[in-house]
Protein backbone atom coordinates (compact mmCIF):
# COMPACT_ATOMS: atom_id res chain seq x y z
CA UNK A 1 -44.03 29.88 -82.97
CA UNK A 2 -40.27 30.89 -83.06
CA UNK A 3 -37.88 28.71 -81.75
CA UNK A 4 -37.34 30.56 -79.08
CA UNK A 5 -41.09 30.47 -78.15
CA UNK A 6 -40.65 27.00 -78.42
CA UNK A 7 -37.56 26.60 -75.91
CA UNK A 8 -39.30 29.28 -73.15
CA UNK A 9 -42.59 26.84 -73.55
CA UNK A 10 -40.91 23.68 -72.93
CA UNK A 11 -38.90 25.33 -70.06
CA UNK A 12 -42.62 26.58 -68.66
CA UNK A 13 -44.47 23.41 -68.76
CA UNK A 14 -46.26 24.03 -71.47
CA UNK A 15 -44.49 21.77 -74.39
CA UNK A 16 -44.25 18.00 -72.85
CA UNK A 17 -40.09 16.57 -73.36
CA UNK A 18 -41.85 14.13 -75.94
CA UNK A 19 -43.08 17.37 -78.16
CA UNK A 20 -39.89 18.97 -77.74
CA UNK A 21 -37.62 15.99 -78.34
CA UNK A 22 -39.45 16.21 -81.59
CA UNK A 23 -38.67 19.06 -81.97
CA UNK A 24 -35.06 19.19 -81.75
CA UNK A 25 -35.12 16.07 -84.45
CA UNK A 26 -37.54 17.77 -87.11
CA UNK A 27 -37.40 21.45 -86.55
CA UNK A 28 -34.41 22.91 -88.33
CA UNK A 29 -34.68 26.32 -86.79
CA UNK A 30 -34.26 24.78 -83.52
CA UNK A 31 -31.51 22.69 -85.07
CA UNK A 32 -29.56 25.85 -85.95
CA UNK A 33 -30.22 28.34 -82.68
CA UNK A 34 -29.11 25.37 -80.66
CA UNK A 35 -26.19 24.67 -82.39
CA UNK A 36 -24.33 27.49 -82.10
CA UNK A 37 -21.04 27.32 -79.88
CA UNK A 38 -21.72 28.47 -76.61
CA UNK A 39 -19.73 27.02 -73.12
CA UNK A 40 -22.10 26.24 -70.63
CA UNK A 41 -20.49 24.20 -68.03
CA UNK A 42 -20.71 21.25 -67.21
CA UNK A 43 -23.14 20.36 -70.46
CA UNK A 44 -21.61 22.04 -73.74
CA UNK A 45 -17.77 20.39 -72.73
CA UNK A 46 -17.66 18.31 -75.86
CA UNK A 47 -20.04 20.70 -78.38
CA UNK A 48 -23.35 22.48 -78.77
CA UNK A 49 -26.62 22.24 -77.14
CA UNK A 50 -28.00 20.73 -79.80
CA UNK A 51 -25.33 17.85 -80.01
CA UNK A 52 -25.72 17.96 -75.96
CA UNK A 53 -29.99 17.10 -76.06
CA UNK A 54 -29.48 15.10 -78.78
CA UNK A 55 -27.48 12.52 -76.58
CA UNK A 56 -29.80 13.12 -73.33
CA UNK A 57 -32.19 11.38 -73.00
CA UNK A 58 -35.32 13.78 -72.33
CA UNK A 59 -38.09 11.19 -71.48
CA UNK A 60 -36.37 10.46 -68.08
CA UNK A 61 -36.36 12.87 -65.41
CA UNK A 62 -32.61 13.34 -64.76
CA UNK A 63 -32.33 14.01 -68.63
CA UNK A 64 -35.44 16.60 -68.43
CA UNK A 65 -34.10 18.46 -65.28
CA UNK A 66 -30.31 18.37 -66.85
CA UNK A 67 -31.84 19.58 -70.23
CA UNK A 68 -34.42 22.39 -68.46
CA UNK A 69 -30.81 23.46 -66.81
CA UNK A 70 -28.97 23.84 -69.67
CA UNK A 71 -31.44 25.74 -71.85
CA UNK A 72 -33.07 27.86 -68.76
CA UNK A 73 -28.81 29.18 -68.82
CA UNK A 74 -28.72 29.64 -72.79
CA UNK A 75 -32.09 31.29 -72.73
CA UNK A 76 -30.31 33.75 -69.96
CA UNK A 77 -26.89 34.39 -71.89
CA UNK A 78 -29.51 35.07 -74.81
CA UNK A 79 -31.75 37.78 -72.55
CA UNK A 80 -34.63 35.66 -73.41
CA UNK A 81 -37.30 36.21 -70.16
CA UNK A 82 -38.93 33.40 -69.45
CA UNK A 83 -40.65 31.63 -65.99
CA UNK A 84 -39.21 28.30 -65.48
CA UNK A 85 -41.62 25.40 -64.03
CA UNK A 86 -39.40 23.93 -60.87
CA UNK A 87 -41.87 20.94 -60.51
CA UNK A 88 -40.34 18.63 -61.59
CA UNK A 89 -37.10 19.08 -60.14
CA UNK A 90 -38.69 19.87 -56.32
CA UNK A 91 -40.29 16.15 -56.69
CA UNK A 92 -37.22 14.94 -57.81
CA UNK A 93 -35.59 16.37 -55.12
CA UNK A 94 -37.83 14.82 -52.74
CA UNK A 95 -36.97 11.74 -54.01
CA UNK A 96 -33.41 11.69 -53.34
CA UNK A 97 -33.86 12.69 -49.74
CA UNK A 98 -36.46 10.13 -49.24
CA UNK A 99 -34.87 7.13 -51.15
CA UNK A 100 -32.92 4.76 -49.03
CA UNK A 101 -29.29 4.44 -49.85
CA UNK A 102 -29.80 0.55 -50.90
CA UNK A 103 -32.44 1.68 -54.27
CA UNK A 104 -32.07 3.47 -56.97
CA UNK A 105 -34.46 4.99 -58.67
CA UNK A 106 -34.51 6.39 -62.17
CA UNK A 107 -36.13 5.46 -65.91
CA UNK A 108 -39.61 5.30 -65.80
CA UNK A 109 -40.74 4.05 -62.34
CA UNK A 110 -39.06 7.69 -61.58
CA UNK A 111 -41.25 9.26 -64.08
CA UNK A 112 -44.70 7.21 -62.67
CA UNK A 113 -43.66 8.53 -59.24
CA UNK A 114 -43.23 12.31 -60.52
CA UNK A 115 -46.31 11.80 -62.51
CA UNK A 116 -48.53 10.48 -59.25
CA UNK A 117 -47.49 12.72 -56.83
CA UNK A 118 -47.56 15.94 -59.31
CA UNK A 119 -49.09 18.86 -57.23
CA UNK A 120 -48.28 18.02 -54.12
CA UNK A 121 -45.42 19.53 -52.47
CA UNK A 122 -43.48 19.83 -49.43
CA UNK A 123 -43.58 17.35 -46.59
CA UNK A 124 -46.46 15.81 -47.32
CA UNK A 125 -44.83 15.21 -50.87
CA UNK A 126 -41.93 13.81 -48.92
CA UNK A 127 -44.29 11.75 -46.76
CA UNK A 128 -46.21 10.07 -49.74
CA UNK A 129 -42.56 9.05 -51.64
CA UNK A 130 -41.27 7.43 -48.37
CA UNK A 131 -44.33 5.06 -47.71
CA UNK A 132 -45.12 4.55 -51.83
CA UNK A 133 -41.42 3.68 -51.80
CA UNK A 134 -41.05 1.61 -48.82
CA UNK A 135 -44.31 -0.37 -49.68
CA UNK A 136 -43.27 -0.97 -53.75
CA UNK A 137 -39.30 -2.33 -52.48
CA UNK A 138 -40.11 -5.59 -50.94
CA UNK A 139 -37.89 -8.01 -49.83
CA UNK A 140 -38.05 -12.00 -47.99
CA UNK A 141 -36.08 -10.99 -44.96
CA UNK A 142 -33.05 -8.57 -45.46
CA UNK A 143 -32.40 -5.58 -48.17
CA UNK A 144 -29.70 -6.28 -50.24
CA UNK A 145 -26.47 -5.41 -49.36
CA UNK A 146 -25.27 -4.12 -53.05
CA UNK A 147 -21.37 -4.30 -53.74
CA UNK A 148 -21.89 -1.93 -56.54
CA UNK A 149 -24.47 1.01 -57.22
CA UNK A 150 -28.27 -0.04 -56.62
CA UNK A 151 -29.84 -2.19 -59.35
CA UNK A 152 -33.27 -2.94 -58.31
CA UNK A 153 -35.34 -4.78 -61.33
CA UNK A 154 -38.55 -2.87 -62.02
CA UNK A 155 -41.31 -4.32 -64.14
CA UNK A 156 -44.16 -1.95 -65.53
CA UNK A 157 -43.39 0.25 -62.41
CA UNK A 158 -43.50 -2.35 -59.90
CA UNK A 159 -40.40 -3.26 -58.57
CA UNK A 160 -39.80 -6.67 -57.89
CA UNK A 161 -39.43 -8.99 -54.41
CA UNK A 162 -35.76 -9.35 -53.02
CA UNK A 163 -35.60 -13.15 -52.37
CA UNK A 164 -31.77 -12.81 -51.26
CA UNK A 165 -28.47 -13.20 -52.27
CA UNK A 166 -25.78 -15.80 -53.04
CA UNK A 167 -21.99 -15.35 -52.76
CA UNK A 168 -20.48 -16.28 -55.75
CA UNK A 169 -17.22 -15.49 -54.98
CA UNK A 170 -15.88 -19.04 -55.36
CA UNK A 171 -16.97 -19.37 -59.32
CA UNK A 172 -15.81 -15.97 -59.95
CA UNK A 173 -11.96 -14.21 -59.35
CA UNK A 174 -13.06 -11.42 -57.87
CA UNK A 175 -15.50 -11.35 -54.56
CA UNK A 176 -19.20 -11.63 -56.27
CA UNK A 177 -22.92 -11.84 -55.30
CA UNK A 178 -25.81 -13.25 -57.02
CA UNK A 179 -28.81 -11.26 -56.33
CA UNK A 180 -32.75 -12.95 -56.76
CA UNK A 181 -35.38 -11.28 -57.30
CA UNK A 182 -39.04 -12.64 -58.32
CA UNK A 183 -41.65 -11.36 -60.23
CA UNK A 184 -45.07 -11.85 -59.44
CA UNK A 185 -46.93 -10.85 -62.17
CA UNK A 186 -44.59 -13.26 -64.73
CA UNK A 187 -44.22 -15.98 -61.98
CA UNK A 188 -39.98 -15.79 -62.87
CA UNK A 189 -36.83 -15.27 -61.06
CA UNK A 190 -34.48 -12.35 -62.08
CA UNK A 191 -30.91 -12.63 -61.12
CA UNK A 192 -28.81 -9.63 -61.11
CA UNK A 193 -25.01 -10.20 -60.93
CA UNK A 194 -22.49 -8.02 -59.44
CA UNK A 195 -18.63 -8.01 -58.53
CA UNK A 196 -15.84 -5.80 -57.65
């Protein structure tokens, strides 16, 4: 399989991100195609492709769908046809418009969401993430109230309970919050610091 064979699979669903990732690291043909200097905004800024994917990572679905982007534009610059598979980024999709404002979700409790809803689509896609969402992000009596970005502690893609949250602002210079959360399945207490 050429290497551009191998790009136009992984692009089509065909070639999983862990295949491909290993083939960027072993395959030297890929190595050189992808190295060549080409400017594709906003991904190629600071070199090649290749340089690019090797600091992505793949196995997450923001590094897949930035990765698909990037290539699916080389592939076009190159007149390479191809058919690109947009699953992945409609369920990804879904889950930003679904999400609450107060979680963030990414790593691998985004890919075990991608991965269980895979085939469905539309509004009933967007009805399943809400509920599975709203059901996994527990909390004692209140959501947190995050002073920085969203940083929910998942364990083997269950997210932990929200016991509450201290203000720490009194040990600390700057105005700070201790957030607890406890995990079930370990019978322990995570606390998550944050300050601004």
């Amino acid at each position: 399989m050429s290497e551009f064979d191998i790009i136009k699979n992984y692009l089509e669903g065909n070639i999983s991100s862990k295949d491909f990732k290993n083939e960027i690291y072993y395959n030297k043909d890929i190595e050189l195609v992808l190295s060549e200097e080409i400017n594709i905004p906003p991904y190629t800024t600071s070199g090649s492709i290749y340089i690019y994917l090797l600091e992505v990572d793949l196995l997450s679905l923001s590094g897949e769908i930035n990765a698909k982007d990037l290539l699916s534009q080389f592939l076009k610059i190159k007149g390479v046809d191809f058919k690109f598979n947009e699953e992945h980024e409609k369920i990804y999709d879904a889950i930003l418009k679904t999400k609450p404002s107060w979680i963030n979700i990414s790593g691998n409790y985004l890919k075990h969401l991608v991965d269980k809803f895979k085939g469905v689509q539309g509004r009933e896609l967007e009805g399943l993430l809400k509920n599975e969402i709203h059901s996994s992000f527990k909390f004692l009596k209140t959501k947190p109230k995050w002073l920085q970005s969203p940083d929910w502690p998942i364990n083997n893609n269950s997210p932990l309970l929200f016991i509450g949250q201290i203000d720490i602002s009194n040990l600390k210079n700057d105005v700070s919050f201790l957030y607890v959360f406890f995990d079930k399945k370990n019978r322990e207490y995570i606390n998550i610091e944050q300050s601004v």
